[in-house]
PDB file of N, CA and C in Angstrom:
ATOM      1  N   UNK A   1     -40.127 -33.399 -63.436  1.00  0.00           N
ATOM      2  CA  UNK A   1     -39.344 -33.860 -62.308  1.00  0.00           C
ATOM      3  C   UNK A   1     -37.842 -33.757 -62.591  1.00  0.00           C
ATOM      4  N   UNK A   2     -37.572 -33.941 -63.644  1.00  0.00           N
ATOM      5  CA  UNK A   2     -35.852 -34.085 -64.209  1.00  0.00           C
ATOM      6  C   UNK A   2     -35.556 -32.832 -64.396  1.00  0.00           C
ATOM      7  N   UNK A   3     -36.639 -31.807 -64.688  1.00  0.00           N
ATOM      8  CA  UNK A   3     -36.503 -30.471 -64.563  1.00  0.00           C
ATOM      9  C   UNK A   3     -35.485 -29.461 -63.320  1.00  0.00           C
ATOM     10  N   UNK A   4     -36.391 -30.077 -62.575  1.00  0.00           N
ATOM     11  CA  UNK A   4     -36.494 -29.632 -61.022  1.00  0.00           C
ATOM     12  C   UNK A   4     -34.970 -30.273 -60.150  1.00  0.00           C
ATOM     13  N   UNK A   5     -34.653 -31.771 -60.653  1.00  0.00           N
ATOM     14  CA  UNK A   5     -33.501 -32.365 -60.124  1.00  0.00           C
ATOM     15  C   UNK A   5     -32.379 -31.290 -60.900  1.00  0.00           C
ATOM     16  N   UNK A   6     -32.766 -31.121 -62.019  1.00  0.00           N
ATOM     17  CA  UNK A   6     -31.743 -30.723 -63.043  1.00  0.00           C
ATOM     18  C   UNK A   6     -31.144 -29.189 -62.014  1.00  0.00           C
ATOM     19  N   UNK A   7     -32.621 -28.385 -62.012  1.00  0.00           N
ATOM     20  CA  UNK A   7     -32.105 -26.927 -60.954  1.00  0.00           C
ATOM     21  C   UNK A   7     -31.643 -27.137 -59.768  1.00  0.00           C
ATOM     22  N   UNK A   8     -32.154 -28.455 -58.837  1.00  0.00           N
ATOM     23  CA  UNK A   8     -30.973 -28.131 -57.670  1.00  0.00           C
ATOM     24  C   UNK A   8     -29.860 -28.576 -57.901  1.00  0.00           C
ATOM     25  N   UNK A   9     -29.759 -29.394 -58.494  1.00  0.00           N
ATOM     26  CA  UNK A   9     -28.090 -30.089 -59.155  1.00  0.00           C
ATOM     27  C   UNK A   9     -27.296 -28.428 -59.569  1.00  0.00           C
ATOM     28  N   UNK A  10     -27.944 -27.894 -60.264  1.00  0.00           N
ATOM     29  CA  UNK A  10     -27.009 -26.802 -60.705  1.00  0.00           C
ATOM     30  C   UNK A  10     -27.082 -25.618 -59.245  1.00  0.00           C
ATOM     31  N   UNK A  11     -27.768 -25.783 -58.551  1.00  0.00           N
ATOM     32  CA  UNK A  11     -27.596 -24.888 -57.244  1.00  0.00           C
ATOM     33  C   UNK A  11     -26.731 -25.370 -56.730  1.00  0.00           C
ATOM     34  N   UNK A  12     -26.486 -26.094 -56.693  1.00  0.00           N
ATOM     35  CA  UNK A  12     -25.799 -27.176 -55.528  1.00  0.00           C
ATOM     36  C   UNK A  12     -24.297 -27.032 -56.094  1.00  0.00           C
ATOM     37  N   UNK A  13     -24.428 -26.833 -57.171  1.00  0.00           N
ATOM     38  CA  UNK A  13     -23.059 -26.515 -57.999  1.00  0.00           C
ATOM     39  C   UNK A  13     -22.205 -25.362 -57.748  1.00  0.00           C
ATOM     40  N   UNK A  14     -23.474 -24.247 -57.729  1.00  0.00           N
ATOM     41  CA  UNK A  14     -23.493 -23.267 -58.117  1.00  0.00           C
ATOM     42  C   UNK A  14     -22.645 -22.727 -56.589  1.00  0.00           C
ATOM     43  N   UNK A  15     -23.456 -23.084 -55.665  1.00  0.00           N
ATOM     44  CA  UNK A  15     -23.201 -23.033 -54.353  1.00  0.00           C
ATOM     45  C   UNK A  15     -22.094 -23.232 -53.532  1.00  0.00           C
ATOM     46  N   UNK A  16     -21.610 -24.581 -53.917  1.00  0.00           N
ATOM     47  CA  UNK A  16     -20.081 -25.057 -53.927  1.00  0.00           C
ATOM     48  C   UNK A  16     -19.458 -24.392 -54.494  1.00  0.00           C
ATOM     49  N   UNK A  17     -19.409 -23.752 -55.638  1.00  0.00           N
ATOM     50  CA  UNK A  17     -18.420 -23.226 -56.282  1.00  0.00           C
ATOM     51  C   UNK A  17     -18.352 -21.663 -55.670  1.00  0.00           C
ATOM     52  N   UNK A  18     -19.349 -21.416 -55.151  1.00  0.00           N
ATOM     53  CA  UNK A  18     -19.479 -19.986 -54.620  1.00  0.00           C
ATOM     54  C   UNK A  18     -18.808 -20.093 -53.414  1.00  0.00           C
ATOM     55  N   UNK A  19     -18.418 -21.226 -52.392  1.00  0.00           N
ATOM     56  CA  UNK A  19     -18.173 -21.437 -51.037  1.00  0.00           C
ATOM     57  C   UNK A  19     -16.521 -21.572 -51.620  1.00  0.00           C
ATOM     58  N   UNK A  20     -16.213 -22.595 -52.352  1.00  0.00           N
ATOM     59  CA  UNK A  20     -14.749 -22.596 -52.412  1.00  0.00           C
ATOM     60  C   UNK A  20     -14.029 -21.250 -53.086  1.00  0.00           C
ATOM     61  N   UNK A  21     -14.586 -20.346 -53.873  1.00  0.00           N
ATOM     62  CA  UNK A  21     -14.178 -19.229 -54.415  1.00  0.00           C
ATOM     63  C   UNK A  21     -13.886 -18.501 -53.035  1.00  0.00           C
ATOM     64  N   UNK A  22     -14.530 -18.125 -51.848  1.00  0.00           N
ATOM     65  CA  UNK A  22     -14.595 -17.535 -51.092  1.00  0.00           C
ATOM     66  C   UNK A  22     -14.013 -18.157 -49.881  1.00  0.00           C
ATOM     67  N   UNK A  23     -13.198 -19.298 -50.187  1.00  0.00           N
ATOM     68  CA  UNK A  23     -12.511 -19.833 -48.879  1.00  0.00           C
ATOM     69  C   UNK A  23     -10.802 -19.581 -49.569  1.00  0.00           C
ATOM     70  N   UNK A  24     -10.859 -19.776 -51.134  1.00  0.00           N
ATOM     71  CA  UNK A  24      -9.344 -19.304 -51.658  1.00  0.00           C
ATOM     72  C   UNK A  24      -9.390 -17.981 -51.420  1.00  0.00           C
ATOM     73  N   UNK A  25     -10.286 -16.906 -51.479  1.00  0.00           N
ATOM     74  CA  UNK A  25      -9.610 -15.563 -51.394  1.00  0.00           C
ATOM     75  C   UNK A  25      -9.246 -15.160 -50.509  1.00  0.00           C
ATOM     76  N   UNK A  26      -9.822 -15.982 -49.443  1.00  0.00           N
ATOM     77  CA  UNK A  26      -9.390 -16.113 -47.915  1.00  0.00           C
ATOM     78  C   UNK A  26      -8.054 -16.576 -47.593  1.00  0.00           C
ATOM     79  N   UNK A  27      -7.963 -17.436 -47.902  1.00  0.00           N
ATOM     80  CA  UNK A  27      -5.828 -18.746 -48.147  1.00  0.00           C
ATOM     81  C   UNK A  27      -5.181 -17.569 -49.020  1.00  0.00           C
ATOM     82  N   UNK A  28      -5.847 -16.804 -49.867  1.00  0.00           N
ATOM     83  CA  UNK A  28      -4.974 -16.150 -50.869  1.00  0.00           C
ATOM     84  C   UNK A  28      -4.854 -14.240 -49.461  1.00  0.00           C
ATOM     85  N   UNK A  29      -5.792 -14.008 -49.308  1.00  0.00           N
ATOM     86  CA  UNK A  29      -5.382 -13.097 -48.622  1.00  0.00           C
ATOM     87  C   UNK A  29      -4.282 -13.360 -47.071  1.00  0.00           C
ATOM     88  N   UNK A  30      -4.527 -14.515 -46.246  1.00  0.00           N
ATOM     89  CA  UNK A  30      -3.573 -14.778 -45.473  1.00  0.00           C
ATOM     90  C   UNK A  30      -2.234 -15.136 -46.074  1.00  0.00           C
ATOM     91  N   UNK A  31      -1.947 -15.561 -47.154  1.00  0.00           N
ATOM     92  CA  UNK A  31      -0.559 -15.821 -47.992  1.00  0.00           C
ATOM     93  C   UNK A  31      -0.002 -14.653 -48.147  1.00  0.00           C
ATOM     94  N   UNK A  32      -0.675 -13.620 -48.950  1.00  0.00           N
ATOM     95  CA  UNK A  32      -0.348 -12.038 -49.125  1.00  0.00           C
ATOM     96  C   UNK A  32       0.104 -11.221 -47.815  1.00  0.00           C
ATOM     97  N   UNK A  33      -0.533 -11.676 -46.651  1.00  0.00           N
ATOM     98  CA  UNK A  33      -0.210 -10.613 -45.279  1.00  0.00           C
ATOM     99  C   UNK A  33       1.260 -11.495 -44.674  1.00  0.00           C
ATOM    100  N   UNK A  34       1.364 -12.452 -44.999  1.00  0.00           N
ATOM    101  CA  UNK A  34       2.595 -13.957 -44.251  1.00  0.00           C
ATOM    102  C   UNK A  34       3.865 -13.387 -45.436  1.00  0.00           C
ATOM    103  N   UNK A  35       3.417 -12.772 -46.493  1.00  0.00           N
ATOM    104  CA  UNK A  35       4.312 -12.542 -47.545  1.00  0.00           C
ATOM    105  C   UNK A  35       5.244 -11.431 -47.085  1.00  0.00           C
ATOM    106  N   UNK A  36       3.794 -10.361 -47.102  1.00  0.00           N
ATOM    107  CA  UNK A  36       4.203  -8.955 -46.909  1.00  0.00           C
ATOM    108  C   UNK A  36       5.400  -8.948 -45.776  1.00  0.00           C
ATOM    109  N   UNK A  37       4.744  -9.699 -44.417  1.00  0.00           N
ATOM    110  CA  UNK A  37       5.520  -9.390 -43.305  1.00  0.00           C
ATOM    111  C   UNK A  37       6.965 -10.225 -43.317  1.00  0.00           C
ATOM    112  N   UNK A  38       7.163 -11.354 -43.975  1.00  0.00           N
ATOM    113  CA  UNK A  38       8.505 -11.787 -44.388  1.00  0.00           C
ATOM    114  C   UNK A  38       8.988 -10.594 -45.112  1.00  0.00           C
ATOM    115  N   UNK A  39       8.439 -10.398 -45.998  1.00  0.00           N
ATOM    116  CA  UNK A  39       9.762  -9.380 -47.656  1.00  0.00           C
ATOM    117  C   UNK A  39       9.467  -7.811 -46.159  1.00  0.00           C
ATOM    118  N   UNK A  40       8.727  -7.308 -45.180  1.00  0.00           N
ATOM    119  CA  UNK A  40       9.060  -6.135 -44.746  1.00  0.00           C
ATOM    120  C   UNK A  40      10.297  -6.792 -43.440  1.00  0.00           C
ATOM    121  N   UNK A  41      10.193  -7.936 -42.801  1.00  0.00           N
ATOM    122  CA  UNK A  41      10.792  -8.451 -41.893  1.00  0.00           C
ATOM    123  C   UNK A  41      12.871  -8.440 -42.219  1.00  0.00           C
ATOM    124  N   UNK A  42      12.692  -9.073 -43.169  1.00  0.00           N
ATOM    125  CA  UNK A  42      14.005  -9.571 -43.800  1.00  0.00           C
ATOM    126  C   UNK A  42      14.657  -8.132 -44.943  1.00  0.00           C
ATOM    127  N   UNK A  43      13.626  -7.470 -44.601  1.00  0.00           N
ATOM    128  CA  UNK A  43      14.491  -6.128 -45.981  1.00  0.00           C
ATOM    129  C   UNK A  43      15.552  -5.540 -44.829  1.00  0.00           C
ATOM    130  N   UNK A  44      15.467  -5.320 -43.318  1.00  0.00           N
ATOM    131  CA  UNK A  44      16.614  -4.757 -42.528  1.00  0.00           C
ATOM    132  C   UNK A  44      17.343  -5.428 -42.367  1.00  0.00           C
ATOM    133  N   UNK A  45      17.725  -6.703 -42.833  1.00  0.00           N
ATOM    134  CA  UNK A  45      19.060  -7.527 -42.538  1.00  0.00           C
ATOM    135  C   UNK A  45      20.106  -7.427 -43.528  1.00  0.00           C
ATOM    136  N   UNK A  46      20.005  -6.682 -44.919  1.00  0.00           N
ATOM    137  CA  UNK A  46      20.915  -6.776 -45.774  1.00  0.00           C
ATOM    138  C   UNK A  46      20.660  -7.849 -47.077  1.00  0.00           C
ATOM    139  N   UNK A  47      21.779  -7.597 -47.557  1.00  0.00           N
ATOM    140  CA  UNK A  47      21.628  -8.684 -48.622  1.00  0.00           C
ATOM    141  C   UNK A  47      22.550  -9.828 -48.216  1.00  0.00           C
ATOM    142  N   UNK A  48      22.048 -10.083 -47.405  1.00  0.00           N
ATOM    143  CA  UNK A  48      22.643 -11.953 -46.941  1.00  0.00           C
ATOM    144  C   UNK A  48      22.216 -13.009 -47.356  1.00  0.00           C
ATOM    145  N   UNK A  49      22.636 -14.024 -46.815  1.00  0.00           N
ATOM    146  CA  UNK A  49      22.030 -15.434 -47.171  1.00  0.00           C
ATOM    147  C   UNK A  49      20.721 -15.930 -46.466  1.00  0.00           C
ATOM    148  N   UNK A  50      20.370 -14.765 -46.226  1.00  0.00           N
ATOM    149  CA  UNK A  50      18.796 -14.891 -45.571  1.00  0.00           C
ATOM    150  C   UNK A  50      17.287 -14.487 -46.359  1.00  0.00           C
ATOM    151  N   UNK A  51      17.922 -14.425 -47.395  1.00  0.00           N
ATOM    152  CA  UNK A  51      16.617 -13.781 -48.417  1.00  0.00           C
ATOM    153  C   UNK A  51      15.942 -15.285 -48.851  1.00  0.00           C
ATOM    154  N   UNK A  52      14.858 -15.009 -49.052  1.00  0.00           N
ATOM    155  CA  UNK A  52      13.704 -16.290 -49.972  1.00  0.00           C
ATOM    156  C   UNK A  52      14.196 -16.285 -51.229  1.00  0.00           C
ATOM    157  N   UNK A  53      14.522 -15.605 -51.913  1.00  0.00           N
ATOM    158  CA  UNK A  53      14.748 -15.606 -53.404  1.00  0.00           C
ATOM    159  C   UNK A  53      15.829 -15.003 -53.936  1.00  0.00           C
ATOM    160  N   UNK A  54      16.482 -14.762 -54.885  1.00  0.00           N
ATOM    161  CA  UNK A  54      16.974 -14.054 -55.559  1.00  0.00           C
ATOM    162  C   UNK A  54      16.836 -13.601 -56.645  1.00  0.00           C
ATOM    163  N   UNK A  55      16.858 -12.254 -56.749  1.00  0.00           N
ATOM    164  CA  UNK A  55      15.751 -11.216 -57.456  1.00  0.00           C
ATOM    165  C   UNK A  55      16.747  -9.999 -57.988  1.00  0.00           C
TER     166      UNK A  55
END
C-alpha cells in the first residue's frame, strides 16, 4: 500500500513539475517577443534618453 501511495505521490510530482516547466517557457517566450519588439521599436529613435539600458 505505501508502495502504491509512494508512486502517485511521485506522479503527482512528476506532473506538477511537468505543468509548471511548460507554463515558464510560455512567460519566458512572451518576455522574449515584448523584448524583441521594444530593442526593434526604440533602435529608430537614436541614442537618447529613451533606451532601457545602457550598453
Amino acid at each position: 500500500m505505501a508502495l502504491i501511495l509512494a508512486v502517485l505521490l511521485l506522479a503527482l510530482l512528476l506532473g506538477g513539475l511537468g505543468f509548471a516547466a511548460h507554463a515558464l517557457w510560455w512567460i519566458a517566450v512572451i518576455v522574449l517577443v515584448v523584448w524583441l519588439l521594444g530593442f526593434v521599436l526604440r533602435m529608430g529613435e537614436g541614442t537618447g534618453r529613451g533606451r532601457w539600458y545602457r550598453w
